[in-house]
C-alpha atoms as a PDB file:
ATOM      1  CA  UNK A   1     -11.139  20.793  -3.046  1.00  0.00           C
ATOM      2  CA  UNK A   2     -13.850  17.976  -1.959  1.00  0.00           C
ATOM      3  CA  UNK A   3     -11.651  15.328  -4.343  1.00  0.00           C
ATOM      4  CA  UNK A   4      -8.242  16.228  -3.097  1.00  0.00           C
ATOM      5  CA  UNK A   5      -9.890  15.496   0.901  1.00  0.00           C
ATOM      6  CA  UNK A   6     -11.350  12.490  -0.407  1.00  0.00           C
ATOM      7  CA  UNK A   7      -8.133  11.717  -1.909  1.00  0.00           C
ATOM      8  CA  UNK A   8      -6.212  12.661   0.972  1.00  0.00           C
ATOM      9  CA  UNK A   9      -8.221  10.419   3.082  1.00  0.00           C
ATOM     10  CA  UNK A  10      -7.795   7.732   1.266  1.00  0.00           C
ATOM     11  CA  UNK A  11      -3.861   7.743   1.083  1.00  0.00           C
ATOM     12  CA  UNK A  12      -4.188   7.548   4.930  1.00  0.00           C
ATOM     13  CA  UNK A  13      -6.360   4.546   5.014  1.00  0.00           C
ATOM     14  CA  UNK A  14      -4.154   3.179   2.706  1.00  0.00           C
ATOM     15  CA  UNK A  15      -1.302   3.922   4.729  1.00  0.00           C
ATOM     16  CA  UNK A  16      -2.650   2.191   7.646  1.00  0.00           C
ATOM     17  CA  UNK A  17      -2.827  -0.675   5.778  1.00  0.00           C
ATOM     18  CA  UNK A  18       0.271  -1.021   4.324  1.00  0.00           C
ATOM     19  CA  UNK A  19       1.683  -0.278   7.821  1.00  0.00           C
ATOM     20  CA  UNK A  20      -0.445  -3.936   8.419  1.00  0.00           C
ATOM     21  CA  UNK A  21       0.533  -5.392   5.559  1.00  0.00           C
ATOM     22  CA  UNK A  22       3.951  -4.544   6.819  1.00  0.00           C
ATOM     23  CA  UNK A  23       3.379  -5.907  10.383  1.00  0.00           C
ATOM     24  CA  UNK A  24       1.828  -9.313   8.510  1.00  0.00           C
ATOM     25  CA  UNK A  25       5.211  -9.415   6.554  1.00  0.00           C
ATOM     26  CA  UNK A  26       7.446  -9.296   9.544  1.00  0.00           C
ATOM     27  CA  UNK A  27       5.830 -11.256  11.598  1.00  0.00           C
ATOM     28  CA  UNK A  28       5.942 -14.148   8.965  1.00  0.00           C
ATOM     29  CA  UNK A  29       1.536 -14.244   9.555  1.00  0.00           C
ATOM     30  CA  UNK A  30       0.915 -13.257   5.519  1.00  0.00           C
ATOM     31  CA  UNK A  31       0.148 -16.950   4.811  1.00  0.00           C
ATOM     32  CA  UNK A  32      -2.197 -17.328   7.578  1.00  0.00           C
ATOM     33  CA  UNK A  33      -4.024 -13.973   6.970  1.00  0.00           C
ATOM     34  CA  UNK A  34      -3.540 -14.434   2.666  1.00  0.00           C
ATOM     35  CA  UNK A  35      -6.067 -12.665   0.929  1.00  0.00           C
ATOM     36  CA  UNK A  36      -6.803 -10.478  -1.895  1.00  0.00           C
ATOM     37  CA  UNK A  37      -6.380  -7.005   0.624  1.00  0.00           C
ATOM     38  CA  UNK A  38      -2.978  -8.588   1.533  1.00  0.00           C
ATOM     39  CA  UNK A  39      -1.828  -8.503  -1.454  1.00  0.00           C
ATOM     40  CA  UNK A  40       0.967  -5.872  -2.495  1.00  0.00           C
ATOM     41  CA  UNK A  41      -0.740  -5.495  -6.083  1.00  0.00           C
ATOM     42  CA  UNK A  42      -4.085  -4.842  -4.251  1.00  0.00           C
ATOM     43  CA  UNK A  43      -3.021  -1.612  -2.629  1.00  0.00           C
ATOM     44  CA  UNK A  44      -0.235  -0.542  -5.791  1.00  0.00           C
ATOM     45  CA  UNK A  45      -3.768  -0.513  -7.871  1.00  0.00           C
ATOM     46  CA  UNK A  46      -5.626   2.010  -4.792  1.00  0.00           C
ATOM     47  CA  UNK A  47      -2.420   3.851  -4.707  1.00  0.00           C
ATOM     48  CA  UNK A  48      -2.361   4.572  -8.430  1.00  0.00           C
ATOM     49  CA  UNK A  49      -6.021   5.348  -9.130  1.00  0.00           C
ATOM     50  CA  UNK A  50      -6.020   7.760  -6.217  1.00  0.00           C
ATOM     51  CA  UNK A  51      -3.010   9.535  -6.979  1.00  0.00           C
ATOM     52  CA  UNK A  52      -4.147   9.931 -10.622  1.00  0.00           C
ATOM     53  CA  UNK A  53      -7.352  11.853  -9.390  1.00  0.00           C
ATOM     54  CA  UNK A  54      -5.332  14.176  -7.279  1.00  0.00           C
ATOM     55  CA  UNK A  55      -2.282  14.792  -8.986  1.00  0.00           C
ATOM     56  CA  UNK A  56      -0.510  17.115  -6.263  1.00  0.00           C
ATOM     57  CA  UNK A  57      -0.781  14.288  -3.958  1.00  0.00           C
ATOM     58  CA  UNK A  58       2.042  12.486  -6.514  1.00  0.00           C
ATOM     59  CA  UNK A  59       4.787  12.680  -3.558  1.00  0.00           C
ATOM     60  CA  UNK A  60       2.655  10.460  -1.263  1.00  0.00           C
ATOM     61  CA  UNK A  61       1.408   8.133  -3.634  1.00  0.00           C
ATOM     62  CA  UNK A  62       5.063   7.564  -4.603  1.00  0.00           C
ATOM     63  CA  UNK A  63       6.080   7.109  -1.028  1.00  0.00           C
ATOM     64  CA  UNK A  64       3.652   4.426  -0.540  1.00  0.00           C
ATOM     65  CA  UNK A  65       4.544   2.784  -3.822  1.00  0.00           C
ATOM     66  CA  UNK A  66       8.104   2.581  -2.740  1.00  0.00           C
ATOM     67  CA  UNK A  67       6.962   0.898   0.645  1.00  0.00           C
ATOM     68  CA  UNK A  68       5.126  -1.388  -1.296  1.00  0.00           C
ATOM     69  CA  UNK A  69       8.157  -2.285  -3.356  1.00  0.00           C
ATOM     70  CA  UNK A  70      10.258  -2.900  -0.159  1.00  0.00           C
ATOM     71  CA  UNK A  71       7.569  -5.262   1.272  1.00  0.00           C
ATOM     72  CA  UNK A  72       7.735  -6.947  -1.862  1.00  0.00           C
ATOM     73  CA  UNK A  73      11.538  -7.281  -1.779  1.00  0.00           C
ATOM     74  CA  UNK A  74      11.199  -9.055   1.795  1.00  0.00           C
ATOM     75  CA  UNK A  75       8.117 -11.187   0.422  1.00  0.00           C
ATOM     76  CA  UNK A  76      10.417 -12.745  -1.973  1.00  0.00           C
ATOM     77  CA  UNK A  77      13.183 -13.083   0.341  1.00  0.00           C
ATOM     78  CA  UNK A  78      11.254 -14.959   2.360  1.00  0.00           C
ATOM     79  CA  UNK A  79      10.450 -17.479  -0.117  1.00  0.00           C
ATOM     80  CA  UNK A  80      13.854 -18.262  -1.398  1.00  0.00           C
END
């Protein structure tokens, strides 16, 4: 029970900072604030690791990963 709290937790923090990452993204401030906890790879690697250490916590993992694919998507949009 302790892991899947711990687990749980840490999909939340995560969250938040996608949600950041997000606001960063739209704002067009990811090049001023560029580092390696902005980057979209960064937080796919937390996402993963947790979710494989908590297993029934698959559907939020794979939520986040999908936001994290979307921000990508705009990223390189943004660059073309």
């Amino acid at each position: 029970m302790y892991l899947h709290d711990e687990s749980a937790r840490e999909l939340a923090h995560i969250r938040t900072m996608v949600l950041r990452l997000e606001h960063l993204v739209q704002h067009g401030e990811i090049g001023r604030h560029a580092t390696v906890v902005t980057s979209t790879d960064y937080w796919r690697a937390r996402v993963k690791t947790t979710a494989r250490s908590a297993p029934q916590l698959q559907p939020q993992a794979a939520t986040l990963l999908a936001w994290l694919d979307a921000i990508d998507a705009v990223l390189l949009d943004s660059m073309r």
